[in-house]
N, C-alpha and C. Protein backbone atom coordinates (compact mmCIF):
# COMPACT_ATOMS: atom_id res chain seq x y z
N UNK A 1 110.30 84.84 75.60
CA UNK A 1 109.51 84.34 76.69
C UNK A 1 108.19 83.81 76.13
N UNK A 2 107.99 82.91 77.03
CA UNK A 2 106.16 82.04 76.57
C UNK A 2 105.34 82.82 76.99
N UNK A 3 104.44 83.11 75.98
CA UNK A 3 103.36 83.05 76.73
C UNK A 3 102.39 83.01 77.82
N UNK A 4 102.11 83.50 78.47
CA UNK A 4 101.19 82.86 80.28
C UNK A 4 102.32 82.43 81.17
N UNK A 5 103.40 82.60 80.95
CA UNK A 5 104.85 81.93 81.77
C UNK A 5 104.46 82.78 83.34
N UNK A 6 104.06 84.17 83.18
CA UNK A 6 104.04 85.38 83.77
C UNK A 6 102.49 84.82 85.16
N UNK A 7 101.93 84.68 84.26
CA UNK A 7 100.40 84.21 84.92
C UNK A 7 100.60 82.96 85.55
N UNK A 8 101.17 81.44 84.84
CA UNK A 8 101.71 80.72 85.71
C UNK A 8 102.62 80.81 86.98
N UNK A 9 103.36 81.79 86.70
CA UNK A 9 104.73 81.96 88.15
C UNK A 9 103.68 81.94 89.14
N UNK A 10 102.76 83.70 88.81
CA UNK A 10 101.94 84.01 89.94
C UNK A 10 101.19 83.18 90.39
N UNK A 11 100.65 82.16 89.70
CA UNK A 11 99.70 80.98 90.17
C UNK A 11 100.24 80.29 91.12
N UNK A 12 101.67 79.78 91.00
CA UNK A 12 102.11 78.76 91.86
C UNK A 12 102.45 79.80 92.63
N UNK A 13 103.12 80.69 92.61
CA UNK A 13 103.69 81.58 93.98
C UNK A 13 102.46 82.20 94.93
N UNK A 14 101.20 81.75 94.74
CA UNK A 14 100.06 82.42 95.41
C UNK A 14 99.53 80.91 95.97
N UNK A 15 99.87 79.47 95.55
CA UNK A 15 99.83 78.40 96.10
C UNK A 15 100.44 78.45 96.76
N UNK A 16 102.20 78.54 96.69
CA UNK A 16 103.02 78.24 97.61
C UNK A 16 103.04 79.34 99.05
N UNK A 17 102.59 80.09 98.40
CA UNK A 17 101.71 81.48 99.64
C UNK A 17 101.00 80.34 100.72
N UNK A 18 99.86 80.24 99.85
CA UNK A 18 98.75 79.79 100.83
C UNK A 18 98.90 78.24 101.59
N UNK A 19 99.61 77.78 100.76
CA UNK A 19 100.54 76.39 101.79
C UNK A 19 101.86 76.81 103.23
N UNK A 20 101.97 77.88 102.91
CA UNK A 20 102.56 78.42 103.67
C UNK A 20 101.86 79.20 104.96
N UNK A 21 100.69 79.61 104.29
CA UNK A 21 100.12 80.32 105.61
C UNK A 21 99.33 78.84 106.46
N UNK A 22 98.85 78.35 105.49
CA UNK A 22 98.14 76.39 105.96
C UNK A 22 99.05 75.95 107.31
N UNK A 23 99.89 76.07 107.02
CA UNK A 23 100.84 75.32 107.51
C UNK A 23 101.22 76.59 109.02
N UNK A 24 101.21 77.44 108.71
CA UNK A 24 101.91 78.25 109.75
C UNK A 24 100.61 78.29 110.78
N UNK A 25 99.19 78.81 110.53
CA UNK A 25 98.18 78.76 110.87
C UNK A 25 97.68 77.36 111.62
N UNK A 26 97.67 76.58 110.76
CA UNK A 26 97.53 75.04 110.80
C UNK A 26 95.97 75.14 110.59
N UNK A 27 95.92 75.49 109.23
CA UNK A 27 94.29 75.63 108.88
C UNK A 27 94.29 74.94 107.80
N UNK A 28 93.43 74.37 107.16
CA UNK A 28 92.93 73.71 105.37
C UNK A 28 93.71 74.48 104.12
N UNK A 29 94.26 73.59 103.23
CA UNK A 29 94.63 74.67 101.94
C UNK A 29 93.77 76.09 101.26
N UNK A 30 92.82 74.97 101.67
CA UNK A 30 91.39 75.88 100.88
C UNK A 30 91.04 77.07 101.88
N UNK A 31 90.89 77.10 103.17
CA UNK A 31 90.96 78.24 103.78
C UNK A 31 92.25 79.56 103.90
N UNK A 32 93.07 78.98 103.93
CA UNK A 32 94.45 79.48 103.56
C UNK A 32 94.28 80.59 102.27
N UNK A 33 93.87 79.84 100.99
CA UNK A 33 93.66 80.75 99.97
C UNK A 33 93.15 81.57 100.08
N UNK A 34 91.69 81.16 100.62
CA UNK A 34 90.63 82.32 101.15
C UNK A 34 91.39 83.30 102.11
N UNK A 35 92.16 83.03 102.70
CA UNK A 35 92.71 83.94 103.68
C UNK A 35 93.89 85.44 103.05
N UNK A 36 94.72 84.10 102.21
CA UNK A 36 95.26 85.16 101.56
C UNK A 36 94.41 86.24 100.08
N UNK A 37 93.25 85.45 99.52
CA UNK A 37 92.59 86.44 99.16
C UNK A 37 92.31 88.04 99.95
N UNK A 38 91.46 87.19 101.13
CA UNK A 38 91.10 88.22 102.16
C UNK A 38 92.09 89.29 102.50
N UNK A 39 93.65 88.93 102.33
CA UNK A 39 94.46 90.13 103.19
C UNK A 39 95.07 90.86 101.86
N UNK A 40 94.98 90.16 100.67
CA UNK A 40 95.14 90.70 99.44
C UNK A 40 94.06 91.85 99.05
N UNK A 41 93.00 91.36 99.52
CA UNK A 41 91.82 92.43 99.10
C UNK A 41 91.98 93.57 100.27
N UNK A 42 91.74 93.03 101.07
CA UNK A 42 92.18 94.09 102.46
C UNK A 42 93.44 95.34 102.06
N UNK A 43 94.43 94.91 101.66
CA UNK A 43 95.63 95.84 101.33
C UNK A 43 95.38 96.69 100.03
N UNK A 44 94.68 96.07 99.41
CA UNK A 44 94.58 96.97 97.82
C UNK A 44 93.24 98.34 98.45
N UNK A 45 92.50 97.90 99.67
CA UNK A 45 91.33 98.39 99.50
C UNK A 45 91.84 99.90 100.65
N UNK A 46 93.20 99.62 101.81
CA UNK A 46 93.75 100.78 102.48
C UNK A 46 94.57 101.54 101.53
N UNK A 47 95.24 100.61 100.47
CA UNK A 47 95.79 101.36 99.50
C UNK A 47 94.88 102.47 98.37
N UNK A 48 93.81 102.24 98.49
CA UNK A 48 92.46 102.94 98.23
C UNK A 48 91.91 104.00 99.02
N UNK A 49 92.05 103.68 100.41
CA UNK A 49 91.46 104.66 101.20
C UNK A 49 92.73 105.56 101.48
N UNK A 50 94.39 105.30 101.22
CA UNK A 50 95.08 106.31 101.47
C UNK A 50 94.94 107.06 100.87
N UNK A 51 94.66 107.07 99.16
CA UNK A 51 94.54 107.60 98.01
C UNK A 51 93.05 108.48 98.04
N UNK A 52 92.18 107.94 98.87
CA UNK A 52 91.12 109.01 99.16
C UNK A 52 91.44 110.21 100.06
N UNK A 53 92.27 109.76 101.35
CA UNK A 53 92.44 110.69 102.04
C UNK A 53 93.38 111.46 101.83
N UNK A 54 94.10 111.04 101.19
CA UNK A 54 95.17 111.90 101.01
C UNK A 54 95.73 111.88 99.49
N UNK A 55 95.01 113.15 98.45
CA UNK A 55 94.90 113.24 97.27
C UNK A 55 96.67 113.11 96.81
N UNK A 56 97.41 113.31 97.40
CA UNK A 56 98.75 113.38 96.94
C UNK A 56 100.12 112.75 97.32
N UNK A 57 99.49 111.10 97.90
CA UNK A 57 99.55 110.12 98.76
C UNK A 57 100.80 109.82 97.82
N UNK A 58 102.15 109.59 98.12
CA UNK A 58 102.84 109.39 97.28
C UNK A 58 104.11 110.07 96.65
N UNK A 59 103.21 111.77 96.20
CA UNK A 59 103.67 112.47 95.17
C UNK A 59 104.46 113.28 96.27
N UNK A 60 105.46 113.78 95.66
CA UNK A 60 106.20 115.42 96.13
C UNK A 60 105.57 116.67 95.47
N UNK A 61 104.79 117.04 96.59
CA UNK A 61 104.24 118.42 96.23
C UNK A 61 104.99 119.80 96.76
N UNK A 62 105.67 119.43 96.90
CA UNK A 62 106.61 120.58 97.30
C UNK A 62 106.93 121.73 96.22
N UNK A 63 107.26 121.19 94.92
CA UNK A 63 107.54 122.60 94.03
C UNK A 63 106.11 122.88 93.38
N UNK A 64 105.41 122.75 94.23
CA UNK A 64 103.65 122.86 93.16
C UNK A 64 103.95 124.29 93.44
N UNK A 65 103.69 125.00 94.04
CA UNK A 65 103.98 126.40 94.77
C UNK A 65 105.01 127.36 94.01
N UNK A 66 105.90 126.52 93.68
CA UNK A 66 106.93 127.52 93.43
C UNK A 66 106.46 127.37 91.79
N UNK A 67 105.84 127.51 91.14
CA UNK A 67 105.32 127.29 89.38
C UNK A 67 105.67 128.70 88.97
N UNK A 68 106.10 128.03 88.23
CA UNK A 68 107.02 129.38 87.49
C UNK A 68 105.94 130.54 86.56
N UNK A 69 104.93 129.54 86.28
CA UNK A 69 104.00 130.09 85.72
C UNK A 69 102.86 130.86 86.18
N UNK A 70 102.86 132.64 85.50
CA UNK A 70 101.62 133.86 85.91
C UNK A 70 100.65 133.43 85.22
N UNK A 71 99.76 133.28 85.25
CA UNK A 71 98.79 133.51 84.25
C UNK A 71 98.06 134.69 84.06
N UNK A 72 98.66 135.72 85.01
CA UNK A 72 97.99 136.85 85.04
C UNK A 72 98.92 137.65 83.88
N UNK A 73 100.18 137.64 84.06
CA UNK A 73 101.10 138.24 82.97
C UNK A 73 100.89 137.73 81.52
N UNK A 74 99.84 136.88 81.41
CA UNK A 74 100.06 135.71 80.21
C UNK A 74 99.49 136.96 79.26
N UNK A 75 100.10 137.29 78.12
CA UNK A 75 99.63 137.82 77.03
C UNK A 75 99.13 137.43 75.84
N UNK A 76 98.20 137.10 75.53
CA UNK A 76 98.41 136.34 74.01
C UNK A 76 97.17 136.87 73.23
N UNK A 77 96.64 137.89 72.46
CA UNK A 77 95.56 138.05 72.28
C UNK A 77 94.74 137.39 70.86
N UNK A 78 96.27 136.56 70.49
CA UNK A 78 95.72 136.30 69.16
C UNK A 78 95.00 134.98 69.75
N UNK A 79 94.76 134.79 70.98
CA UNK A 79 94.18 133.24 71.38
C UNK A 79 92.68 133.50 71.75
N UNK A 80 92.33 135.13 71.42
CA UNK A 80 90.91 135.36 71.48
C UNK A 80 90.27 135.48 70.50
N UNK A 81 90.96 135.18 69.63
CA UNK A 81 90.25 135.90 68.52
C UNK A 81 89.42 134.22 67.44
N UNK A 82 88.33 134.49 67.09
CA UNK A 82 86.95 133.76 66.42
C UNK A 82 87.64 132.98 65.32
């Protein structure tokens, strides 16, 4: 694969985005972009605030609980020593 091939796709597929919203809207190219900036930034920024509110937004916390591991039983005394 080339080089920037990756960065080009996204370029045109974020044009052909915003000609698409132009057109559906019936607004300017140039506002269009701006628009889809705007709902691009908008989504990364709830995807932010889920991740604030909810530390484990995502994850299965279900076997956190069941940890197999005591630390109270933990023996090791050679891990005190100078």
């Amino acid at each position: 694969m080339m080089p920037g091939l990756t960065a080009q796709g996204r370029k045109w597929r974020r044009a052909r985005q915003a000609m698409e919203i132009a057109l559906r809207e019936n607004i300017t190219p140039t506002e269009a972009k701006h628009e889809l900036r705007r709902r691009r930034r908008d989504s990364r920024k709830a995807r932010q605030q889920d991740r604030i509110d909810n530390p484990a937004f995502g994850q299965d916390v279900s076997a956190v609980d069941q940890c197999g591991t005591r630390f109270d039983d933990f023996n090791a005394p050679w891990m005190l020593r100078d």
